[in-house]
Protein backbone atom coordinates (compact mmCIF):
# COMPACT_ATOMS: atom_id res chain seq x y z
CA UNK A 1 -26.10 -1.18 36.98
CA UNK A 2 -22.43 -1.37 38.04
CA UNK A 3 -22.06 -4.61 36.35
CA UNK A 4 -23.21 -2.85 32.95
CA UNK A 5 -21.19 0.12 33.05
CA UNK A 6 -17.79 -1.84 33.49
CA UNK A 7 -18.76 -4.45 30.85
CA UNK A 8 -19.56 -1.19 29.02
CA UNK A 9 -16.15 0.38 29.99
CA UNK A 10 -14.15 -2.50 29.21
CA UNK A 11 -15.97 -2.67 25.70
CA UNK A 12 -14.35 0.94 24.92
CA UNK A 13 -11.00 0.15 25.93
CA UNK A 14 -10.97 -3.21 23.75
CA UNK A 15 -12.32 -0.79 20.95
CA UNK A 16 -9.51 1.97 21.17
CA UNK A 17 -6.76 -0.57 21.60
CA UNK A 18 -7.90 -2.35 18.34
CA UNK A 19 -8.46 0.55 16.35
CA UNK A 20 -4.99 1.69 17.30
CA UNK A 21 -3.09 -1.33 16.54
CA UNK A 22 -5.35 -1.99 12.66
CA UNK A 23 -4.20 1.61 12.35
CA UNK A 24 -0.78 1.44 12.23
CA UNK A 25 1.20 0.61 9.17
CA UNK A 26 4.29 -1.67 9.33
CA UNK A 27 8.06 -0.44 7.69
CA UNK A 28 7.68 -2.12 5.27
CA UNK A 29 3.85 -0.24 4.12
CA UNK A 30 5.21 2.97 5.02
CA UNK A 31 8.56 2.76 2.47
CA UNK A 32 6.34 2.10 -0.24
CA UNK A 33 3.80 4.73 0.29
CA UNK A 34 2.84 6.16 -3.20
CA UNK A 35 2.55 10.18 -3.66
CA UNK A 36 2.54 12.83 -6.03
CA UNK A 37 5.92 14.68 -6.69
CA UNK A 38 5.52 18.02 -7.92
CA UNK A 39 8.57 20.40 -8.99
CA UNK A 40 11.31 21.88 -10.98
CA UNK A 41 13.33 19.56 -13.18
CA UNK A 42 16.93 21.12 -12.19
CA UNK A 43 18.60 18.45 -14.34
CA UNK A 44 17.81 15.53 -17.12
CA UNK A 45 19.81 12.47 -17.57
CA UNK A 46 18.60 10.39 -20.36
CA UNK A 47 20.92 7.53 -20.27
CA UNK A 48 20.55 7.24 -17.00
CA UNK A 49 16.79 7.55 -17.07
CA UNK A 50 17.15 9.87 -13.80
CA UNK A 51 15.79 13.73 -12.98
CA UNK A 52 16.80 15.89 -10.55
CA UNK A 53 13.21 17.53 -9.35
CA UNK A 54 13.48 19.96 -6.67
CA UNK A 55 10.15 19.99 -5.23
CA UNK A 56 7.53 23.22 -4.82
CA UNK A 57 6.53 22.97 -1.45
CA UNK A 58 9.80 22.11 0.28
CA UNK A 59 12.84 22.80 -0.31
CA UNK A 60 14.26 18.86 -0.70
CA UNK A 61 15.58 17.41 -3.85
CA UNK A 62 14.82 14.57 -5.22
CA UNK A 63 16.60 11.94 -8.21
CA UNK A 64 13.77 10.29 -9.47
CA UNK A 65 14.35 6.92 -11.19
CA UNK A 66 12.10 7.01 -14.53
CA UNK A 67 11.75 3.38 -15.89
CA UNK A 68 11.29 3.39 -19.51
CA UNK A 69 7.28 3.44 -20.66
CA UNK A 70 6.76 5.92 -17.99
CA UNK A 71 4.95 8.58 -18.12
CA UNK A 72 3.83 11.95 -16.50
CA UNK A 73 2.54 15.45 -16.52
CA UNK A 74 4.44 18.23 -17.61
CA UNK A 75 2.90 21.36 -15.81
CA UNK A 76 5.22 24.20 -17.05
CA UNK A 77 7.07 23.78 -20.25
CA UNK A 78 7.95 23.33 -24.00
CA UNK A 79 5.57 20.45 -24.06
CA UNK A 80 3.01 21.14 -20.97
CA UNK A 81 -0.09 20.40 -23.34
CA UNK A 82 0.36 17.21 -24.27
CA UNK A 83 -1.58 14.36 -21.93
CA UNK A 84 1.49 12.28 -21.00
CA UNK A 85 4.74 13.10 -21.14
CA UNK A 86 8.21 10.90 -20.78
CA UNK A 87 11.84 11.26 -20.28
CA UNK A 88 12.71 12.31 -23.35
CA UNK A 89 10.23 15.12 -23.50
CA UNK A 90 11.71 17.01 -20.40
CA UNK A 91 14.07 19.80 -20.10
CA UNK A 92 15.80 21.59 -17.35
CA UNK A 93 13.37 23.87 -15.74
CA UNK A 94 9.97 22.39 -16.77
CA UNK A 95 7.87 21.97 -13.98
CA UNK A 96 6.75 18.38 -13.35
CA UNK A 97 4.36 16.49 -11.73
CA UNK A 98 5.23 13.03 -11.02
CA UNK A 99 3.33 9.64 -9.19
CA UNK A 100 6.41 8.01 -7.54
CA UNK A 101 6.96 6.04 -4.71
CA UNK A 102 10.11 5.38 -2.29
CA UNK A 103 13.05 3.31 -3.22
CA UNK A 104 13.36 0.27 -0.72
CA UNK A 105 17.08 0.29 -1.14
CA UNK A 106 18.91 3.42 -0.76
CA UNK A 107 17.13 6.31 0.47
CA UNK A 108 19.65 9.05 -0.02
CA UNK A 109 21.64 10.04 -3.31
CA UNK A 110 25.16 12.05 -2.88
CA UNK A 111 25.33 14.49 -5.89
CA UNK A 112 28.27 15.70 -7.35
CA UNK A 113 27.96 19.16 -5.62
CA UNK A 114 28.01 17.77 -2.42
CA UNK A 115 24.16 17.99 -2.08
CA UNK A 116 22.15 14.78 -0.92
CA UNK A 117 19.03 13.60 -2.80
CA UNK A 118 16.20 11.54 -1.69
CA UNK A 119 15.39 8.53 -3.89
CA UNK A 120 12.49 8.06 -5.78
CA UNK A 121 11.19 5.41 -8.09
CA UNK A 122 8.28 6.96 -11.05
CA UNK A 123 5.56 4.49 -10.99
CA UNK A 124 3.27 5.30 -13.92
């Protein structure tokens, strides 16, 4: 009976430690975690292919990168009923929604008003 119950007790442990550690992601997985951006274009540069999006449920900004052949959803806007939407389609104040994930190199943009914006890449 005692014999059983340790075997039993060191079965657990061995359980929870390996859960723990297969649970964890490495740097590398987290900085390219994929989500959904959704927010107020504040400003459009073409040229540059770039955004500024200041996002609805927190009060950060981010410059999102949009690579050309990408697409998204405009939620709010001139042009909110069409499917897909690019770059060229957005204006200032159209609200967005975006599938982006996080640039590996810089994380942090320094705007010409001083403010700091978080990186983004679009990835549709």
């Amino acid at each position: 009976m005692k014999r059983t119950s340790s075997i039993s007790i060191i079965a657990l442990i061995s359980v929870l430690a390996l859960s723990s550690v297969g649970m964890s992601a490495t740097k590398t997985q987290q900085t390219d975690k994929r989500f959904t951006l959704t927010g107020r274009v504040l400003s459009v540069d073409r040229k540059a292919g770039t955004m500024l999006v200041n996002d609805q449920w927190s009060e950060k900004l981010y410059l999102v990168k949009v690579p050309d052949g990408t697409t998204f959803k405009i939620t709010f806007g001139i042009h909110m009923n069409r499917a897909e939407a690019g770059i060229w389609l957005v204006n200032p104040n159209d609200h967005v929604s975006i599938e982006c994930r996080r640039s590996t190199a810089e994380r942090l943009a320094k705007l010409e008003d001083g403010r700091q914006a978080i990186l983004l890449i679009a990835n549709r």
